[in-house]
Protein backbone atom coordinates (compact mmCIF):
# COMPACT_ATOMS: atom_id res chain seq x y z
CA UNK A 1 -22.62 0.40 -2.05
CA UNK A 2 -23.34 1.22 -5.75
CA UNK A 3 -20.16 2.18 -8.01
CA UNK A 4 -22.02 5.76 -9.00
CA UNK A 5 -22.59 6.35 -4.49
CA UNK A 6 -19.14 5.87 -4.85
CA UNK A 7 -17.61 7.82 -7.26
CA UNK A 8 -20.49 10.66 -5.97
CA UNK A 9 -18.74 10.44 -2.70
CA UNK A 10 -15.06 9.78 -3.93
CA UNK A 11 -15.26 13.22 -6.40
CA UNK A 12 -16.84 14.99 -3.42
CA UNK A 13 -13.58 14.37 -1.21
CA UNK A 14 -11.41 14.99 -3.63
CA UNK A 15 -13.53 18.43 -4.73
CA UNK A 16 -13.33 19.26 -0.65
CA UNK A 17 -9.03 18.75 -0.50
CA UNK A 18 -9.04 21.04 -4.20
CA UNK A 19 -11.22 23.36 -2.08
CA UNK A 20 -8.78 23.76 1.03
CA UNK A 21 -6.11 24.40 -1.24
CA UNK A 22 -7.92 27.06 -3.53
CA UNK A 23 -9.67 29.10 -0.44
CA UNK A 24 -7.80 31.85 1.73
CA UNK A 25 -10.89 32.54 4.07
CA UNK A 26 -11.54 30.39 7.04
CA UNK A 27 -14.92 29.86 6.46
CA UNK A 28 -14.55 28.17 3.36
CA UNK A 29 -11.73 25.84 4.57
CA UNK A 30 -14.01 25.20 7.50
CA UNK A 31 -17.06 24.05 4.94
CA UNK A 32 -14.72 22.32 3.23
CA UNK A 33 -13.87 20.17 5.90
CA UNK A 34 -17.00 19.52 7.00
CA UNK A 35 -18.11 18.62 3.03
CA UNK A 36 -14.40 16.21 3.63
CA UNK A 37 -16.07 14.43 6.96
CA UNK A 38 -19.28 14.05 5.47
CA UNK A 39 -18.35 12.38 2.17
CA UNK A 40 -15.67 9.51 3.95
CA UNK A 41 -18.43 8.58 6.19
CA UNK A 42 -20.28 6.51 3.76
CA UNK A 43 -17.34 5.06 2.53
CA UNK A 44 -15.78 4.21 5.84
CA UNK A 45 -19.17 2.15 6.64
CA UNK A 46 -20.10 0.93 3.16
CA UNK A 47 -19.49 -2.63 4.72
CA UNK A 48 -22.03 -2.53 7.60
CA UNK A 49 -19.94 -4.11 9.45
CA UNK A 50 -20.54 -3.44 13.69
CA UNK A 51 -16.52 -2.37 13.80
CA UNK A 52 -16.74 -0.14 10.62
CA UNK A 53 -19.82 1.50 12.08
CA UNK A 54 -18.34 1.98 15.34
CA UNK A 55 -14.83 3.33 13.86
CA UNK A 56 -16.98 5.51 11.47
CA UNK A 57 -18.99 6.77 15.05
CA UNK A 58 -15.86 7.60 16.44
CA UNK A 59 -14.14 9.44 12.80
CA UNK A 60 -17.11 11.58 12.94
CA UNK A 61 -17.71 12.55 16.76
CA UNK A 62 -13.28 13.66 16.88
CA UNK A 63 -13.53 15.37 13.37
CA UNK A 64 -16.57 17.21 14.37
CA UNK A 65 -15.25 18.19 17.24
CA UNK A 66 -11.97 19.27 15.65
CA UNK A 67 -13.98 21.37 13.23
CA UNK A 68 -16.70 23.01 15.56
CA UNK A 69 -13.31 24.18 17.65
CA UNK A 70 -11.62 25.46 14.06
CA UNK A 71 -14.86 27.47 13.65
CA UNK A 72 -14.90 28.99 17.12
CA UNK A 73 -10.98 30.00 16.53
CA UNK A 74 -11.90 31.75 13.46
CA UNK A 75 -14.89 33.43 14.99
CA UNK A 76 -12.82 34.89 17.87
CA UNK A 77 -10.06 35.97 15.35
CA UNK A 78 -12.73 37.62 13.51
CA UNK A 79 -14.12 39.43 16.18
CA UNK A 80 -10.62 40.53 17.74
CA UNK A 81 -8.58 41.21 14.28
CA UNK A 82 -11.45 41.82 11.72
CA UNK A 83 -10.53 39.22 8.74
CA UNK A 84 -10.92 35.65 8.13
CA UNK A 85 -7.53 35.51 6.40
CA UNK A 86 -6.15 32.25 6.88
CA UNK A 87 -2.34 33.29 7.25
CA UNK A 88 -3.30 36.12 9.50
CA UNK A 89 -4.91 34.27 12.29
CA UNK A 90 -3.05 36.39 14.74
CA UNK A 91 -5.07 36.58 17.85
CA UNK A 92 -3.02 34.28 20.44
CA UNK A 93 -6.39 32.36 21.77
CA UNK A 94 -7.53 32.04 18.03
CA UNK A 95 -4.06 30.40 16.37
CA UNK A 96 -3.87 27.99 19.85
CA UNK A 97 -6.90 26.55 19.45
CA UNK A 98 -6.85 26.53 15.80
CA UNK A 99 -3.27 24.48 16.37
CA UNK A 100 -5.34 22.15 18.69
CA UNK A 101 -8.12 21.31 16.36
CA UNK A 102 -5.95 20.70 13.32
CA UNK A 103 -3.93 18.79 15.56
CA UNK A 104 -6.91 16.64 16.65
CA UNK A 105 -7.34 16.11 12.79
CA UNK A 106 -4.33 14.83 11.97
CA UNK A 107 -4.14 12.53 15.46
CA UNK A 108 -1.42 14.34 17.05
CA UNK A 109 -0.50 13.15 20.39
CA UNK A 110 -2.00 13.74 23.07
CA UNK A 111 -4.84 13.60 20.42
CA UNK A 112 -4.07 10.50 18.84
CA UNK A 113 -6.01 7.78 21.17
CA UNK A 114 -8.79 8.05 17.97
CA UNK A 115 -6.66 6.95 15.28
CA UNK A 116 -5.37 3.29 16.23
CA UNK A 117 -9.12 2.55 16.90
CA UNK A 118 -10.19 4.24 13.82
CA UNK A 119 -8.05 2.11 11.75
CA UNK A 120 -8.43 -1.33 13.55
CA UNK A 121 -12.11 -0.74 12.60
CA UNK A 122 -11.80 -0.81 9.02
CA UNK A 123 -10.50 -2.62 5.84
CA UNK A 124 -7.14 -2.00 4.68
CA UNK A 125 -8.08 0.52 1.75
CA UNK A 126 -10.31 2.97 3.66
CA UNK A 127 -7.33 3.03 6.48
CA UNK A 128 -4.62 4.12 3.73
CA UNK A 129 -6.96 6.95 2.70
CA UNK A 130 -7.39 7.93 6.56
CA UNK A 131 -3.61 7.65 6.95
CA UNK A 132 -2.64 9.30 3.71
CA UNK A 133 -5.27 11.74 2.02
CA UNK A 134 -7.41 12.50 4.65
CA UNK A 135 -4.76 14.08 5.95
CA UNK A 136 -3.65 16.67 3.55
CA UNK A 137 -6.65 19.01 4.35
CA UNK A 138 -5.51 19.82 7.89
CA UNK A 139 -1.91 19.60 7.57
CA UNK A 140 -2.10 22.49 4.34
CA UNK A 141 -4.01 24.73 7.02
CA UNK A 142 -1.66 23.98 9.59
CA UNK A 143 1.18 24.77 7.47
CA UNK A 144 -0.42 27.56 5.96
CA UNK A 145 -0.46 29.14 10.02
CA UNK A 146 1.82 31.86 10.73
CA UNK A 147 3.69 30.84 14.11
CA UNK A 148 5.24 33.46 15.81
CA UNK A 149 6.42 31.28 18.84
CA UNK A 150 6.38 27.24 17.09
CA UNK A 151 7.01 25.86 20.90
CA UNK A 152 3.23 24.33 20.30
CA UNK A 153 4.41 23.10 17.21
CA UNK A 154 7.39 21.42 18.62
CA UNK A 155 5.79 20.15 21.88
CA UNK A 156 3.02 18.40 20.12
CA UNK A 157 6.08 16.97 17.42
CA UNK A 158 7.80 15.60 20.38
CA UNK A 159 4.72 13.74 22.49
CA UNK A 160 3.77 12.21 19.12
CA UNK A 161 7.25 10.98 18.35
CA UNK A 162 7.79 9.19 21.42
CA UNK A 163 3.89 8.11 21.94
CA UNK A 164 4.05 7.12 18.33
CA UNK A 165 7.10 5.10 18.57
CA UNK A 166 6.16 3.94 22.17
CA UNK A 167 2.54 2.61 21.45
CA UNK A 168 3.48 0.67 18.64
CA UNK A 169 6.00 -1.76 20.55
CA UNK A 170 3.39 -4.34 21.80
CA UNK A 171 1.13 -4.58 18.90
CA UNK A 172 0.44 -7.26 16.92
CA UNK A 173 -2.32 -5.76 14.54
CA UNK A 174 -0.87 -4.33 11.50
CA UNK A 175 -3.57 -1.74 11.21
CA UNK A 176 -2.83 -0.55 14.53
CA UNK A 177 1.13 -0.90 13.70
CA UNK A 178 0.25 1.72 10.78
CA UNK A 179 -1.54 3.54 12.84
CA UNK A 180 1.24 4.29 15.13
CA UNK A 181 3.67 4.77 12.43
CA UNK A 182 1.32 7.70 10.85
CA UNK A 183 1.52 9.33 14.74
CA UNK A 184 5.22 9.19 14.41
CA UNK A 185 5.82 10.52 11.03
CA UNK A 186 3.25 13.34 11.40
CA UNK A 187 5.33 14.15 14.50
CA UNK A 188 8.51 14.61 12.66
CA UNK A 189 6.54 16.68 10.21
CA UNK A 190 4.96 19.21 12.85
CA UNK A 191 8.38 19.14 14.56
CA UNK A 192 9.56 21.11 11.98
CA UNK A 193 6.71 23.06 10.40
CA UNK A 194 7.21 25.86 12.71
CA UNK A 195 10.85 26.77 11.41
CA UNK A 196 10.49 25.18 7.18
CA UNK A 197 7.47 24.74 5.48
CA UNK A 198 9.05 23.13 2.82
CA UNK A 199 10.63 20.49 4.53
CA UNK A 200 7.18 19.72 6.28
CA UNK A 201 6.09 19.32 2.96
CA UNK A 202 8.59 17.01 1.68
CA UNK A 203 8.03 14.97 4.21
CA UNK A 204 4.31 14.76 4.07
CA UNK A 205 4.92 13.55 0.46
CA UNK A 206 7.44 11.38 1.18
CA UNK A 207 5.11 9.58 3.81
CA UNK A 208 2.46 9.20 1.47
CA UNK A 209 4.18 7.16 -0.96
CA UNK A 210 5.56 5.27 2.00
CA UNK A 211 2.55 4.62 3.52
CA UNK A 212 1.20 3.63 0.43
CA UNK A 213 2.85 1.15 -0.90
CA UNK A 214 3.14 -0.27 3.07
CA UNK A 215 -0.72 -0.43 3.10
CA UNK A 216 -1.39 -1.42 -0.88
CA UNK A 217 1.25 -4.77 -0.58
CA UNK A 218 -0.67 -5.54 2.71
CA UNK A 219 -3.72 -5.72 0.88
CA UNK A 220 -2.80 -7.35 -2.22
CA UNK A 221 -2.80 -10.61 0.33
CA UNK A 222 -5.71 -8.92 2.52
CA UNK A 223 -2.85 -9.55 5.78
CA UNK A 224 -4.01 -7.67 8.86
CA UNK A 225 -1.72 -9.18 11.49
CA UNK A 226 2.05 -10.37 11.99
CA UNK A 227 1.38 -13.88 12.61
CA UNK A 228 -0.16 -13.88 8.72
CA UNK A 229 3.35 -12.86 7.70
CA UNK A 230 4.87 -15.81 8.36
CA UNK A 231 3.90 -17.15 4.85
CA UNK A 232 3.68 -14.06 2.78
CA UNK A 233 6.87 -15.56 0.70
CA UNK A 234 4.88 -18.43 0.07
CA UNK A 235 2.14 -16.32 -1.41
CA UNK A 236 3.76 -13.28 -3.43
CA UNK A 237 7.74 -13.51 -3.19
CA UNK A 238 8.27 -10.14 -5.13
CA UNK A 239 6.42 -8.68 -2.55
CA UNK A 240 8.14 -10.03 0.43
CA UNK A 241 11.27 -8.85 -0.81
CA UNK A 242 9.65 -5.60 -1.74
CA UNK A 243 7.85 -4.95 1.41
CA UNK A 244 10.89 -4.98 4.34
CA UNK A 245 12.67 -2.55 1.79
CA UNK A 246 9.51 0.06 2.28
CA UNK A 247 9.42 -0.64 6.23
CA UNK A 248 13.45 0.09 6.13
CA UNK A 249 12.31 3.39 4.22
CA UNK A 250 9.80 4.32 6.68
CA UNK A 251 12.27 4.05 9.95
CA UNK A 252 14.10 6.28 8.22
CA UNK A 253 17.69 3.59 6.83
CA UNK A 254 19.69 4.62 4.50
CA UNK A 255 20.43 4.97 1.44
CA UNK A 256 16.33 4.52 1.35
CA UNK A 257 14.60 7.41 0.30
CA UNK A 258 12.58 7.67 4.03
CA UNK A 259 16.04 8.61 5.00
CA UNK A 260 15.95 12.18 3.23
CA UNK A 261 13.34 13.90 5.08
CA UNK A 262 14.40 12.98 8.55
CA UNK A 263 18.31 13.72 7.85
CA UNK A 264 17.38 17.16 6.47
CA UNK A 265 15.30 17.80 9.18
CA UNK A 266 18.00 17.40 11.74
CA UNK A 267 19.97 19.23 9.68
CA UNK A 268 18.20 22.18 9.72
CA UNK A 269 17.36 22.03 13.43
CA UNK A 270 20.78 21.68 14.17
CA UNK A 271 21.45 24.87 12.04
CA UNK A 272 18.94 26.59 14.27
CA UNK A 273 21.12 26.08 17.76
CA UNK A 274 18.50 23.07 18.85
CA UNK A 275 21.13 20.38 18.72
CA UNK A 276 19.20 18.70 21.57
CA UNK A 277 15.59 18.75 20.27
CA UNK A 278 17.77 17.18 17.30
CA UNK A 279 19.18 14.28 19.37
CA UNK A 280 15.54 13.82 20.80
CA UNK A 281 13.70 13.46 17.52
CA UNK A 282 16.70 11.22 16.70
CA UNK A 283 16.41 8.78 19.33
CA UNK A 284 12.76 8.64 19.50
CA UNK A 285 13.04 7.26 16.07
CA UNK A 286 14.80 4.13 17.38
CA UNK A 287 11.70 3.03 19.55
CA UNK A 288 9.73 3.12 15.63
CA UNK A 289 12.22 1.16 14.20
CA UNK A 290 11.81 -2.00 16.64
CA UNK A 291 8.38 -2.47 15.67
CA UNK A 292 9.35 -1.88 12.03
CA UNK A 293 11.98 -4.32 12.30
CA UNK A 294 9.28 -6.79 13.93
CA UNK A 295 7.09 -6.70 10.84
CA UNK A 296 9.89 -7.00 8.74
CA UNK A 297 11.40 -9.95 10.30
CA UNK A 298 7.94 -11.68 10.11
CA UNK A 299 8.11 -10.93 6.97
CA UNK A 300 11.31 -12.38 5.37
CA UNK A 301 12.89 -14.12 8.24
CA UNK A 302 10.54 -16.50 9.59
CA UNK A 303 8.46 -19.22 8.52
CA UNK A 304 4.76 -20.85 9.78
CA UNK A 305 5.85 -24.62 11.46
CA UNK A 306 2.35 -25.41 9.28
CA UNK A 307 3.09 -24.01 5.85
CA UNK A 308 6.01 -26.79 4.68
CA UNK A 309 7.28 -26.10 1.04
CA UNK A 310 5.53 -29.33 -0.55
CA UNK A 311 2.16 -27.76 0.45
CA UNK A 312 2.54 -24.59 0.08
CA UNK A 313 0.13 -22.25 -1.83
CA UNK A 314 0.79 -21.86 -5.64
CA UNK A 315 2.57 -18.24 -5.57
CA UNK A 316 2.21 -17.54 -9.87
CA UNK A 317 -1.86 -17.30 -9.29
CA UNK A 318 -2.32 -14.90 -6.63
CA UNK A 319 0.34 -12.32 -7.46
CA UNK A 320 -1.53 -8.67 -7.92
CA UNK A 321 1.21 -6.20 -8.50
CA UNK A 322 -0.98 -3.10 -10.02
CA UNK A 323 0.22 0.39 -11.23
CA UNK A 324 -0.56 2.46 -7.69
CA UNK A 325 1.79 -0.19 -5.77
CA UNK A 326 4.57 -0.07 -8.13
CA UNK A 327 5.01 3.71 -8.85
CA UNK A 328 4.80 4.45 -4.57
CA UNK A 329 7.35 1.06 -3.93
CA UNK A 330 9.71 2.75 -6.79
CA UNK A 331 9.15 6.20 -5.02
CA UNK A 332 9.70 4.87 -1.40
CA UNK A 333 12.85 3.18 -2.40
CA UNK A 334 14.82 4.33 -5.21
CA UNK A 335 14.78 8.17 -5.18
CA UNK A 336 17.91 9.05 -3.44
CA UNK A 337 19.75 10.19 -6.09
CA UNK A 338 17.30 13.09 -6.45
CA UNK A 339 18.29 13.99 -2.95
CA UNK A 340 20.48 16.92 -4.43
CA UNK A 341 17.85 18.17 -6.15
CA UNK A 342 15.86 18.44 -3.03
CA UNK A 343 18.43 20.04 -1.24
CA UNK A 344 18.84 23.29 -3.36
CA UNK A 345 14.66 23.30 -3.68
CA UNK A 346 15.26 24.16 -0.11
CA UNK A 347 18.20 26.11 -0.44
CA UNK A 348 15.84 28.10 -2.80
């Protein structure tokens, strides 16, 4: 594909995201996330590839589905209430299935079978925007949802914090591994977006610079499985030692920053009287962290029987640190001290 196809198609998703966050009728964030679907497409099969065409196939029968059910929830709000006001969808039939179809967006479990296929199917910089950016769209209209009863909210955060952390045990694909991860942290994020907005938000954010600087060190040695790992400090030692520190971030270790989110979260649920949909979100979180630890210990801890010292590949040439990888590593790892700061934002 052309650079000018591509930057015609790269302004028009970022012009569709402005557009979701600039419109307050559901017609217009329904055209813009149809103008969203239709300009990744090309990208997502700009390699031709038969597994990039077939993940594309599969992005673009879920999302149109997802948005042909958005439509018909605004439609029946429309004809019961009279408006298209986005945080006045208030017609019970009309905010569940508009919570369903955002949900099948974002791969929300039991909606999430889409997403590990999705990303298996493509290269490793198309599958950060599908975990990170294409994602902003739905979850602004889901937060932007007035929930008068979040039980939805909180059933579909729970089945996609345990299917998240559950599916990624046995995997050995780190697209798929990703994939999985995304499941879990969006859990965690609608877990809560029925009682705080704002902590929703802060975690969204946080998992974006998590996810990356995860998905930008993975490509800077195009690695797209664990056994690959087994050499990565060979290849680029800074970012061996960087990466485990970003996988310790996203299971949520301290004093990492991936730690903040989820320990505020609990917090506040706990402050709510749900002490045990607290300890559920917090053990669910330990079935994440074994295949974290996995990746990390292929990472740092283990070495290929092939790859001996006197032949191994000359690390000084192949070293591609760029400005993207270091500003989200930085963010994913040293911001606890703004932690404070945080805190009385929410307080606010």
């Amino acid at each position: 594909m052309s650079p000018p196809l591509i930057a015609v198609f790269g302004s028009s998703l970022i012009l569709s995201t402005v557009l979701i966050f600039a419109g307050s009728h559901w017609f217009m964030a329904w055209a813009a996330l149809e103008l969203n679907t239709l300009a990744v497409l090309p990208l997502m099969a700009r390699h031709h590839h038969p597994r990039a065409v077939e993940a594309t196939t599969k992005y673009y029968l879920v999302q149109a589905t997802a948005a042909s059910l958005l439509l018909f929830a605004a439609l029946t709000n429309a004809w019961y209430e009279g408006h298209w006001n986005i945080q006045q969808l208030a017609h019970p039939v009309s905010l569940t299935l508009a919570t369903i179809a955002l949900a099948i967006k974002l791969g929300l479990a039991p909606f999430h079978s889409w997403m590990p296929e999705v990303l298996q199917g493509l290269d490793l910089t198309m599958g950060m925007i599908i975990s990170t950016f294409q994602k902003i769209a739905p979850f602004v209209l889901l937060i932007q949802i007035y929930q008068p009863n979040p039980d939805l909210l909180v059933t579909l955060g729970i089945l996609s914090l345990f299917i998240g952390g559950w599916g990624g045990l046995n995997q050995t694909q780190l697209r798929k591994i990703l994939a999985y991860s995304s499941i879990t942290h969006l859990g965690w994020m609608t877990l809560i977006a029925g009682y705080s907005n704002y902590l929703a938000l802060v975690s969204f954010l946080t998992y974006i610079a998590m996810s990356t600087s995860l998905f930008l060190t993975l490509k800077a040695n195009d690695t797209k499985t664990i056994n690959v790992l087994a050499v990565y400090w060979t290849v680029n030692p800074m970012l061996a030692t960087a990466a485990p520190l970003a996988l310790m971030s996203l299971a949520g270790i301290p004093p990492l920053w991936g730690f903040v989110p989820k320990w505020l979260i609990l917090a506040h649920l706990t402050e709510c009287s749900m002490a045990l949909l607290a300890t559920l979100a917090a053990l669910s979180s330990l079935l994440s962290l074994f295949f974290y630890l996995r990746v990390m210990y292929a990472m740092s801890m283990s070495m290929n029987c092939f790859n001996i010292p006197a032949y191994a590949p000359w690390r000084f040439l192949r070293v591609q640190l760029s400005l993207p990888l270091a500003i989200s590593t930085v963010l994913t790892i040293a911001l606890l001290p703004l932690t404070p700061a945080v805190i009385s934002l929410a307080c606010f």
